[in-house]
PDB file of N, CA and C in Angstrom:
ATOM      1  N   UNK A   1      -8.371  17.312  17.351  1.00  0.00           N
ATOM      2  CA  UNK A   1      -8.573  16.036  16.702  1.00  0.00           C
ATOM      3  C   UNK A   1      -7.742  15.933  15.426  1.00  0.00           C
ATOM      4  N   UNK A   2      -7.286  16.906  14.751  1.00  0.00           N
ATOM      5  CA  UNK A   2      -6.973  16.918  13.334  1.00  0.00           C
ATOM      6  C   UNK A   2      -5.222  16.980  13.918  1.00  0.00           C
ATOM      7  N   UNK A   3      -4.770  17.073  15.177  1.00  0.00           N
ATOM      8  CA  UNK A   3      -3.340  16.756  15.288  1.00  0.00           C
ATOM      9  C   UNK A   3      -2.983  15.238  15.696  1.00  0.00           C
ATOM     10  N   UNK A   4      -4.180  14.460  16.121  1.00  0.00           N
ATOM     11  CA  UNK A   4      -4.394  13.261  16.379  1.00  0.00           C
ATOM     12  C   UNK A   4      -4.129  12.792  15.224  1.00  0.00           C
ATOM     13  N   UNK A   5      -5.095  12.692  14.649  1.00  0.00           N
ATOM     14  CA  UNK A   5      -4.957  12.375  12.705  1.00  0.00           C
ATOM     15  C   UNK A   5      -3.666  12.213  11.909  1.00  0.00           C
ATOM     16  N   UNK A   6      -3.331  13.696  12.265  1.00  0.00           N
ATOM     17  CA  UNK A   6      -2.081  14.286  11.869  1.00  0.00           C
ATOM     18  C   UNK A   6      -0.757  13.071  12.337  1.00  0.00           C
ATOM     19  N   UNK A   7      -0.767  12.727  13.370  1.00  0.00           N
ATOM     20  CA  UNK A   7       0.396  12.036  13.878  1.00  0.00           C
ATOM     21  C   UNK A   7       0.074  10.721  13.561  1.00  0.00           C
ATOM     22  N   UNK A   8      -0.780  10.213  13.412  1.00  0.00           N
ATOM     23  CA  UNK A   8      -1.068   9.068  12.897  1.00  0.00           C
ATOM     24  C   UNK A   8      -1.304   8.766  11.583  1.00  0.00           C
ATOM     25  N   UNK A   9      -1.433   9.469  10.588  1.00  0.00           N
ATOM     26  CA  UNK A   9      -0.886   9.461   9.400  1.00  0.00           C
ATOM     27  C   UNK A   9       0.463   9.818   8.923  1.00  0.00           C
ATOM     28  N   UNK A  10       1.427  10.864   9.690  1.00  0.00           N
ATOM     29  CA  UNK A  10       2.539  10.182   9.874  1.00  0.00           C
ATOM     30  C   UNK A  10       3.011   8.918  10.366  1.00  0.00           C
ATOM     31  N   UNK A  11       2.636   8.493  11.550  1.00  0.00           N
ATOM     32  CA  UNK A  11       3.235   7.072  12.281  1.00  0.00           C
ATOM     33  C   UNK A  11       2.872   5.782  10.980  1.00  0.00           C
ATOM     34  N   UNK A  12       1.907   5.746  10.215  1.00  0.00           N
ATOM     35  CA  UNK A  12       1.200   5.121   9.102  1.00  0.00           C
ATOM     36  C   UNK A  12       2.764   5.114   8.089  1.00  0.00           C
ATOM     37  N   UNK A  13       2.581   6.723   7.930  1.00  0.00           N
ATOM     38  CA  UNK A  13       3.544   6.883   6.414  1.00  0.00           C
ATOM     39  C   UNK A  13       5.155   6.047   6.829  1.00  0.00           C
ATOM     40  N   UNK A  14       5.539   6.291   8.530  1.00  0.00           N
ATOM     41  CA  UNK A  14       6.781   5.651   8.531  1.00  0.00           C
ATOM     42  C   UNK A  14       6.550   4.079   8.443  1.00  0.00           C
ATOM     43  N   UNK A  15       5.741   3.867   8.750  1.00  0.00           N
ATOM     44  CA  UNK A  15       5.526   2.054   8.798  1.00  0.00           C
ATOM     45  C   UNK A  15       5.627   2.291   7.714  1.00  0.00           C
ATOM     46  N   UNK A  16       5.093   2.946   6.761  1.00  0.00           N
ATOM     47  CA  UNK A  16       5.398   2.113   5.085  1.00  0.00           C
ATOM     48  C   UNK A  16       6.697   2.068   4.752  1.00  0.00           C
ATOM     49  N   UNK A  17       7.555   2.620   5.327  1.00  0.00           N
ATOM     50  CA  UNK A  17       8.693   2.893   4.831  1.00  0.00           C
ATOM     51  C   UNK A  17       9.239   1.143   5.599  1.00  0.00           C
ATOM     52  N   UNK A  18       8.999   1.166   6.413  1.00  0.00           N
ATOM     53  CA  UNK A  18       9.503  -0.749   7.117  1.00  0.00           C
ATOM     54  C   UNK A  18       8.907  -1.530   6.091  1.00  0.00           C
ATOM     55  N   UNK A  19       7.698  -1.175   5.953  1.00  0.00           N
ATOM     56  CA  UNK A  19       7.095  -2.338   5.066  1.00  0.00           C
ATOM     57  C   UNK A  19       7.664  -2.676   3.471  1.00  0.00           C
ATOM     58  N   UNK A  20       8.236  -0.814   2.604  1.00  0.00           N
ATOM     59  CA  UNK A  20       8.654  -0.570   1.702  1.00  0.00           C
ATOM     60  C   UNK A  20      10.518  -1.294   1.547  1.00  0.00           C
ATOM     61  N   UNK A  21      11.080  -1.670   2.717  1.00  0.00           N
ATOM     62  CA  UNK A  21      12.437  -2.160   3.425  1.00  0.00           C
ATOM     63  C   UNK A  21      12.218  -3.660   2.820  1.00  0.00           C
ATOM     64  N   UNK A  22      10.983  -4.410   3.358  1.00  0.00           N
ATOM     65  CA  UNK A  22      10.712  -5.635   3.198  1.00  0.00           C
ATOM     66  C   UNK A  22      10.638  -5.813   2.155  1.00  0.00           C
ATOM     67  N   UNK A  23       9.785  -5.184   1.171  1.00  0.00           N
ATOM     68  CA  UNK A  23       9.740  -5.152  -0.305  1.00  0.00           C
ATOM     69  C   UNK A  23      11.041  -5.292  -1.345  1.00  0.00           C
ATOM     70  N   UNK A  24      11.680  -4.230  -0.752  1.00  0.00           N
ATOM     71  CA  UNK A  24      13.157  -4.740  -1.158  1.00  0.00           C
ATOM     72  C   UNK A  24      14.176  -5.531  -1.062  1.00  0.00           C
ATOM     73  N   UNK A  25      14.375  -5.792  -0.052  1.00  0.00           N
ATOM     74  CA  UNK A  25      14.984  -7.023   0.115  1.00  0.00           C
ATOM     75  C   UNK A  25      14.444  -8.513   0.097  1.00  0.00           C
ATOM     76  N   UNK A  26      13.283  -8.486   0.719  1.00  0.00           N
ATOM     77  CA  UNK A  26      12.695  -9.990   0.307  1.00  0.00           C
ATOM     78  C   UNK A  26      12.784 -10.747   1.487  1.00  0.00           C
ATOM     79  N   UNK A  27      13.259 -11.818   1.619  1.00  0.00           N
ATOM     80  CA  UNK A  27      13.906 -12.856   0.650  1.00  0.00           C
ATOM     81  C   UNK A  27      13.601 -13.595  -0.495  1.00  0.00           C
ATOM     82  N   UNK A  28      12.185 -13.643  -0.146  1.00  0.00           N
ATOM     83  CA  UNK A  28      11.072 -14.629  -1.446  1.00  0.00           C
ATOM     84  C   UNK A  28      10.581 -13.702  -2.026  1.00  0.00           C
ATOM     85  N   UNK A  29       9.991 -14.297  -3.219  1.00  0.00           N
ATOM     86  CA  UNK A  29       8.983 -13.503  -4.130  1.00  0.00           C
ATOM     87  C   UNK A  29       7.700 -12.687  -3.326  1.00  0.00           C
ATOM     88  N   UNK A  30       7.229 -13.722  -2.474  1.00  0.00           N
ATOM     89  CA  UNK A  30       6.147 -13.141  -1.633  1.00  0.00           C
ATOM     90  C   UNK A  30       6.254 -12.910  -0.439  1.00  0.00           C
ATOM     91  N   UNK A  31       6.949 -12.697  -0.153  1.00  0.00           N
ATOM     92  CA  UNK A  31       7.554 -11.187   0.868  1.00  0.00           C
ATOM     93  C   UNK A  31       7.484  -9.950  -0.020  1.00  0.00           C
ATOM     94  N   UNK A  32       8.216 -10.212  -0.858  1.00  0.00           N
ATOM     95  CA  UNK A  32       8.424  -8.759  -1.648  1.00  0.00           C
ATOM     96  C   UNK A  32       6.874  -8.817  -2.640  1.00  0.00           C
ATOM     97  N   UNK A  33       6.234  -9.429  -3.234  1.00  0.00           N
ATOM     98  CA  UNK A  33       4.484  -8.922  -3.166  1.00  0.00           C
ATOM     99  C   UNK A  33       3.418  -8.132  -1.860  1.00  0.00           C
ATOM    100  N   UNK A  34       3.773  -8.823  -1.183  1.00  0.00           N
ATOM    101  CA  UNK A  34       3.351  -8.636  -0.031  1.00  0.00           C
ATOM    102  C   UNK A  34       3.423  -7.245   0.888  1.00  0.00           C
ATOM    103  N   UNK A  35       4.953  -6.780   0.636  1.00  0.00           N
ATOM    104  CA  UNK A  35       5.714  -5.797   1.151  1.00  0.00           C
ATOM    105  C   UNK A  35       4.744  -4.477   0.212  1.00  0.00           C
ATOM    106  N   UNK A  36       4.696  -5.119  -1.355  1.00  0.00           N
ATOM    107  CA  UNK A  36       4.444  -4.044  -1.768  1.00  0.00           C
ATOM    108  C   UNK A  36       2.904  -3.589  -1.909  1.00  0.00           C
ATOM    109  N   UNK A  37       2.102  -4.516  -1.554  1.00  0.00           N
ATOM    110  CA  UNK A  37       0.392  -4.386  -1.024  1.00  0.00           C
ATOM    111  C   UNK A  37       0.154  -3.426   0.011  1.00  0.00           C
ATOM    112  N   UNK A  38       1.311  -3.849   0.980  1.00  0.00           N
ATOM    113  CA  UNK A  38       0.997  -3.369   2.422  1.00  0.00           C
ATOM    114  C   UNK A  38       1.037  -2.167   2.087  1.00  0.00           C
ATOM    115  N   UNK A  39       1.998  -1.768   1.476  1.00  0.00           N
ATOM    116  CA  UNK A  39       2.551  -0.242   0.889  1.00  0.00           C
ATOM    117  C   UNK A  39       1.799   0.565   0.676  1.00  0.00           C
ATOM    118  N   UNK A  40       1.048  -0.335  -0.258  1.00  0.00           N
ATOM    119  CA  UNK A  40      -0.468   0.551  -0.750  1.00  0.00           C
ATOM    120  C   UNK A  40      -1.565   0.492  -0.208  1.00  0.00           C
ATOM    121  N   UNK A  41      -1.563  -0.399   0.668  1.00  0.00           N
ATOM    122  CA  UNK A  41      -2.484  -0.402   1.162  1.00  0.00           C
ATOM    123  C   UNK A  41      -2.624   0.839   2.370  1.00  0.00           C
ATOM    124  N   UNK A  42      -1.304   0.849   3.256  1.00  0.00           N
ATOM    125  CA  UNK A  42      -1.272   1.866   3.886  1.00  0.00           C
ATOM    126  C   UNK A  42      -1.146   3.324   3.200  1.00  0.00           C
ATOM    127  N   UNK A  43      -0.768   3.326   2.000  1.00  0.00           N
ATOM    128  CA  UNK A  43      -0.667   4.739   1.801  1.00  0.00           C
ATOM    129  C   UNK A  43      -2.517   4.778   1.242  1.00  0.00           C
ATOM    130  N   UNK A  44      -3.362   4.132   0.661  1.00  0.00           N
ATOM    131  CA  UNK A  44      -5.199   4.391   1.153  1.00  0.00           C
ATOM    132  C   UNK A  44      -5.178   4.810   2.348  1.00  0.00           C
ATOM    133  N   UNK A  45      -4.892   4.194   3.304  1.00  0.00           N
ATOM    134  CA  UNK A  45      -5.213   5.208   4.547  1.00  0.00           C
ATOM    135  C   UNK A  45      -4.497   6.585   4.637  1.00  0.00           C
ATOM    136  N   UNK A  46      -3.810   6.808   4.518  1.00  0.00           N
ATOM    137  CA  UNK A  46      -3.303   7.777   4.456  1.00  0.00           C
ATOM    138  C   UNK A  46      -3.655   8.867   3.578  1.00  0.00           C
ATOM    139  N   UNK A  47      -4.397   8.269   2.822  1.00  0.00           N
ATOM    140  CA  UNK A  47      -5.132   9.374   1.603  1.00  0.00           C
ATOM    141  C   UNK A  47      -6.718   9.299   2.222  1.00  0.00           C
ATOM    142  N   UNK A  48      -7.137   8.703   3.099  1.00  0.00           N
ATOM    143  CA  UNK A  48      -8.462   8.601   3.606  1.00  0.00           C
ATOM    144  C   UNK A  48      -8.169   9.822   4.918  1.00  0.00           C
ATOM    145  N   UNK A  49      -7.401   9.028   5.459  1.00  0.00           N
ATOM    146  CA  UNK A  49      -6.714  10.149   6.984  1.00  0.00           C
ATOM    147  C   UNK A  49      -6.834  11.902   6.063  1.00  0.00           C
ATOM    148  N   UNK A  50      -6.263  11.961   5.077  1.00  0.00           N
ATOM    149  CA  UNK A  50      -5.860  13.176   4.881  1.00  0.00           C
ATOM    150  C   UNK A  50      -7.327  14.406   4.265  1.00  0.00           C
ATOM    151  N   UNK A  51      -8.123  13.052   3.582  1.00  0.00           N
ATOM    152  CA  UNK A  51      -9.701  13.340   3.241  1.00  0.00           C
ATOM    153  C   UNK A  51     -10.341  13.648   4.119  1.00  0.00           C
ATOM    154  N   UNK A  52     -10.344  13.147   5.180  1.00  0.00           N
ATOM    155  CA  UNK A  52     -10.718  13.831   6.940  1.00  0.00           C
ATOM    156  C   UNK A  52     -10.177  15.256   7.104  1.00  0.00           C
ATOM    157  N   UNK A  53      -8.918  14.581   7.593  1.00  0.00           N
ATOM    158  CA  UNK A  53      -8.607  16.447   7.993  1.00  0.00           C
ATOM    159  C   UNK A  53      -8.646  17.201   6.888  1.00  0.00           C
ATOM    160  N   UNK A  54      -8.705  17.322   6.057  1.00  0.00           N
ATOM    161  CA  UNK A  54      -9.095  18.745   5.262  1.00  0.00           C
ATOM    162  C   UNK A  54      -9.998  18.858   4.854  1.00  0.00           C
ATOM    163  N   UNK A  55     -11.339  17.718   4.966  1.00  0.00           N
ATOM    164  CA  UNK A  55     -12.639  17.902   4.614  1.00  0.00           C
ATOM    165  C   UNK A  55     -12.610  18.189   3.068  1.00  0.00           C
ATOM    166  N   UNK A  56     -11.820  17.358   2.061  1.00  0.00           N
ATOM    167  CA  UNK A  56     -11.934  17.728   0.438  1.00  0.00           C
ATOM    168  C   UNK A  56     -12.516  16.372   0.204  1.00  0.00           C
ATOM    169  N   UNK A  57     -13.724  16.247  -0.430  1.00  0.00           N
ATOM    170  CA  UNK A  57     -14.334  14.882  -1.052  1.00  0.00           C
ATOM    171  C   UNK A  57     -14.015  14.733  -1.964  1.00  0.00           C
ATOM    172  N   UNK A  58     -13.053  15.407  -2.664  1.00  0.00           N
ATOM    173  CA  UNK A  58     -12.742  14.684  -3.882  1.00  0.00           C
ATOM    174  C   UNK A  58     -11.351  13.643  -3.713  1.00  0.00           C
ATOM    175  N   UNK A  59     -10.924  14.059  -2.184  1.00  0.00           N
ATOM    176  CA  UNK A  59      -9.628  12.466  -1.863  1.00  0.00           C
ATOM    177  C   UNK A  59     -10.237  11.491  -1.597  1.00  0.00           C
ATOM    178  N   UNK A  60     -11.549  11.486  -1.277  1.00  0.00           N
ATOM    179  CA  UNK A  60     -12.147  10.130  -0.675  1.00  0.00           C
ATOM    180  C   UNK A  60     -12.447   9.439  -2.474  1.00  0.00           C
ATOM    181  N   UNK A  61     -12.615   9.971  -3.394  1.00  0.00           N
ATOM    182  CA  UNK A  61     -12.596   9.648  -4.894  1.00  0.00           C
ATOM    183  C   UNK A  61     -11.379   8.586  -5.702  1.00  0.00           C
ATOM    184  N   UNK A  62     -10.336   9.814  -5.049  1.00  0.00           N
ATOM    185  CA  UNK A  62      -8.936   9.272  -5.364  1.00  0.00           C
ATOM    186  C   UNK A  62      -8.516   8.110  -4.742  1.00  0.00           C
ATOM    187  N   UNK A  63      -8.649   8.179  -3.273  1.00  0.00           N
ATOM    188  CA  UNK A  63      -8.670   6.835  -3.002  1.00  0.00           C
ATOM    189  C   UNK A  63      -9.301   5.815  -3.022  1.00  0.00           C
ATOM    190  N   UNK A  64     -11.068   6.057  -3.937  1.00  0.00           N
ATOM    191  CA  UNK A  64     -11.506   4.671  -4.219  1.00  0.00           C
ATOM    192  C   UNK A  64     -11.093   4.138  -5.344  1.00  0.00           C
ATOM    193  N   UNK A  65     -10.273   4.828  -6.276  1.00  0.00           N
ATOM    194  CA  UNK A  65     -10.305   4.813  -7.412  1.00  0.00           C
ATOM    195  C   UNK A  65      -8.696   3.733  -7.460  1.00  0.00           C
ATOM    196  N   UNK A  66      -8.227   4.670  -6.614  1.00  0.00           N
ATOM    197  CA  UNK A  66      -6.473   3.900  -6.057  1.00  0.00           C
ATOM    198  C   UNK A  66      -7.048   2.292  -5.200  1.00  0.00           C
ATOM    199  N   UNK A  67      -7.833   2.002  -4.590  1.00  0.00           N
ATOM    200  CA  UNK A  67      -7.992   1.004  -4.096  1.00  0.00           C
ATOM    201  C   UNK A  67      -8.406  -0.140  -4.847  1.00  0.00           C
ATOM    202  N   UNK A  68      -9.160   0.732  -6.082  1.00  0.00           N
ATOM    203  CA  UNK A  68      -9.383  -0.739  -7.063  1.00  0.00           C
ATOM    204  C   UNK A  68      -8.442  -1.186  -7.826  1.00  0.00           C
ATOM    205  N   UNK A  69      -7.837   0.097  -8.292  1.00  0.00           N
ATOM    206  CA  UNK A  69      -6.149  -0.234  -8.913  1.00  0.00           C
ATOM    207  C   UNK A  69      -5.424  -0.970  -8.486  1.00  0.00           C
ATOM    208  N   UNK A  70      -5.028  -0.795  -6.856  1.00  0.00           N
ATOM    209  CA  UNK A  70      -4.184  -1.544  -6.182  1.00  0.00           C
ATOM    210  C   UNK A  70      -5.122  -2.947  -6.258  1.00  0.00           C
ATOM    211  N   UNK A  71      -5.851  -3.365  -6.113  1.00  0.00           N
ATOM    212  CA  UNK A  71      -6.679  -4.827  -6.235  1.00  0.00           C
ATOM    213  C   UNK A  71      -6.452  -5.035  -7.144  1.00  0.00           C
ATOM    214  N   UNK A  72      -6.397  -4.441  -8.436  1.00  0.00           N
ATOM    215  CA  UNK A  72      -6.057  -5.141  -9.616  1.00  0.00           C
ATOM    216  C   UNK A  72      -4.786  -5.432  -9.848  1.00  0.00           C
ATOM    217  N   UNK A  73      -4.402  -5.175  -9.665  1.00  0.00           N
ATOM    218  CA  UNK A  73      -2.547  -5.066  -9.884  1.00  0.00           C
ATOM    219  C   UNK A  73      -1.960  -5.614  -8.838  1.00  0.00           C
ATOM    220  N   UNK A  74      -2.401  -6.373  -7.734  1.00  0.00           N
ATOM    221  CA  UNK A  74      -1.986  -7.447  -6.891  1.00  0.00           C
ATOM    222  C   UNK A  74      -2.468  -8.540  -7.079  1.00  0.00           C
ATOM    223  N   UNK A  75      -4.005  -8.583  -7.781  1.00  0.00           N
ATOM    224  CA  UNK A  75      -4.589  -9.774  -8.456  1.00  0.00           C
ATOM    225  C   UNK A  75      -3.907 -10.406  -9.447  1.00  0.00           C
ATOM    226  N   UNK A  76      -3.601  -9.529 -10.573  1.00  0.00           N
ATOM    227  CA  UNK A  76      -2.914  -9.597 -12.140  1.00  0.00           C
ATOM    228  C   UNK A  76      -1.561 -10.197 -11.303  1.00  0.00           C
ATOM    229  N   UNK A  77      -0.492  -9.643 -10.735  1.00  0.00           N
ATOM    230  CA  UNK A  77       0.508 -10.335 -10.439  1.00  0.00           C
ATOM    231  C   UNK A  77       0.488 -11.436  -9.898  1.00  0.00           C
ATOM    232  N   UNK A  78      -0.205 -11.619  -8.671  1.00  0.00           N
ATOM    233  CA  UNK A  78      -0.538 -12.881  -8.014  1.00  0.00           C
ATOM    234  C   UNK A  78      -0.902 -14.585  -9.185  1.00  0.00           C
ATOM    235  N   UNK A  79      -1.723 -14.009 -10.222  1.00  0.00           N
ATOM    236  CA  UNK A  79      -1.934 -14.879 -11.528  1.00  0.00           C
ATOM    237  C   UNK A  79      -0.719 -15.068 -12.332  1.00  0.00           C
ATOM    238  N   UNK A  80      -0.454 -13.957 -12.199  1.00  0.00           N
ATOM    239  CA  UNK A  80       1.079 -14.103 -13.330  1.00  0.00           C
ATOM    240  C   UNK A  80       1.943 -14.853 -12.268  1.00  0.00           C
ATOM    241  N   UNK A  81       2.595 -14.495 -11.398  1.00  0.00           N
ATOM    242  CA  UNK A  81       3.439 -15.128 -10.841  1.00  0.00           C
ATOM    243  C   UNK A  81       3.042 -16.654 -10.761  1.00  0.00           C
ATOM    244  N   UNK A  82       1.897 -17.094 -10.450  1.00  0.00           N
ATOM    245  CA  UNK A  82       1.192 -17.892 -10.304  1.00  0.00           C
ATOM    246  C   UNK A  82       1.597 -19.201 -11.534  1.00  0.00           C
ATOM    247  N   UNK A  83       1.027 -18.631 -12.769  1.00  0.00           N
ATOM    248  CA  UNK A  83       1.838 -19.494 -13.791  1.00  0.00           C
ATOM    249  C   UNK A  83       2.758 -19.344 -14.475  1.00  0.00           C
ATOM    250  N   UNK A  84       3.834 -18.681 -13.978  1.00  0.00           N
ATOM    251  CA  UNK A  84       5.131 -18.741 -14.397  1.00  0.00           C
ATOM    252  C   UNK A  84       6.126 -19.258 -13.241  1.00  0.00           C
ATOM    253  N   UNK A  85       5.158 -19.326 -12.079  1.00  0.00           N
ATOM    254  CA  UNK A  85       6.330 -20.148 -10.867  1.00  0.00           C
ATOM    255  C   UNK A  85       7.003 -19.119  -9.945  1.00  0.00           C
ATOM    256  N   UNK A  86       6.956 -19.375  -8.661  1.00  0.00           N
ATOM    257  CA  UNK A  86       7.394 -18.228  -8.006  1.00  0.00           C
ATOM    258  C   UNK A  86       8.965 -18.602  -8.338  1.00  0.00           C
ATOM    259  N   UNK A  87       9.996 -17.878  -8.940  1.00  0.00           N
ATOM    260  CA  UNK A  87      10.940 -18.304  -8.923  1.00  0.00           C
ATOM    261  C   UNK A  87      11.888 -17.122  -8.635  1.00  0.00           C
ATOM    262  N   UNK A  88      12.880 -17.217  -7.509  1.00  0.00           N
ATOM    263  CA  UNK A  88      13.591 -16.486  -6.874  1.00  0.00           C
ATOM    264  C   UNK A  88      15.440 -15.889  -7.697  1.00  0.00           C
ATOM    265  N   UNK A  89      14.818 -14.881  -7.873  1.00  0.00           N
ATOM    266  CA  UNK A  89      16.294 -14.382  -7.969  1.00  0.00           C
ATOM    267  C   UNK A  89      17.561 -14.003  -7.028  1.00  0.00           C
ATOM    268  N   UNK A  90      18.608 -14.962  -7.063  1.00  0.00           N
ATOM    269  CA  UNK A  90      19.986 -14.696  -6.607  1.00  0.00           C
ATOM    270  C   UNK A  90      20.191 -13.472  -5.961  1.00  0.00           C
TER     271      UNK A  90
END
C-alpha cells in the first residue's frame, strides 16, 4: 500500500510542476493566481500522502498549519488584486 501512495504522490508532485508551467506564463492575472493555489494546494496533499506513509503526526500539523497559510495568502491577494484591478503585464 505505501508503494501505491508512493507513486501517487509522485504523479501529484509532477502535476504541480504543469500547474507550476501555468503559473508562469499565464496569460491573465488569474491563471497565474490560480496556477499558484493549485500548487499549494497539491503540494497539502502531498504532505498529507507523506503523513500516511511514514506514520509521523507531526506532518499532519504542518500541513494544517500550511493550509491555513495558503487560505490566507490567496484570500489577501484575491482582495488586493481585487482593488487595484486585475491589470496585465506585457
Amino acid at each position: 500500500m505505501d508503494e501505491f501512495l508512493t507513486a501517487i504522490a509522485l504523479i501529484i508532485g509532477l502535476n504541480a510542476f504543469i500547474c507550476l508551467y501555468r503559473a508562469a506564463v499565464g496569460p491573465t492575472t488569474q491563471d497565474r493566481v490560480l496556477g499558484v493555489n493549485i500548487v499549494g494546494t497539491k503540494t497539502l496533499v502531498v504532505v498529507i500522502l507523506v503523513t500516511y506513509i511514514l506514520a509521523e503526526n507531526y506532518f499532519l500539523d504542518v500541513a494544517i498549519v500550511y493550509a491555513l497559510l495558503l487560505f490566507v495568502v490567496t484570500v489577501a491577494l484575491s482582495r488586493y488584486l481585487e482593488a487595484e484591478g486585475w491589470k496585465e503585464v506585457p
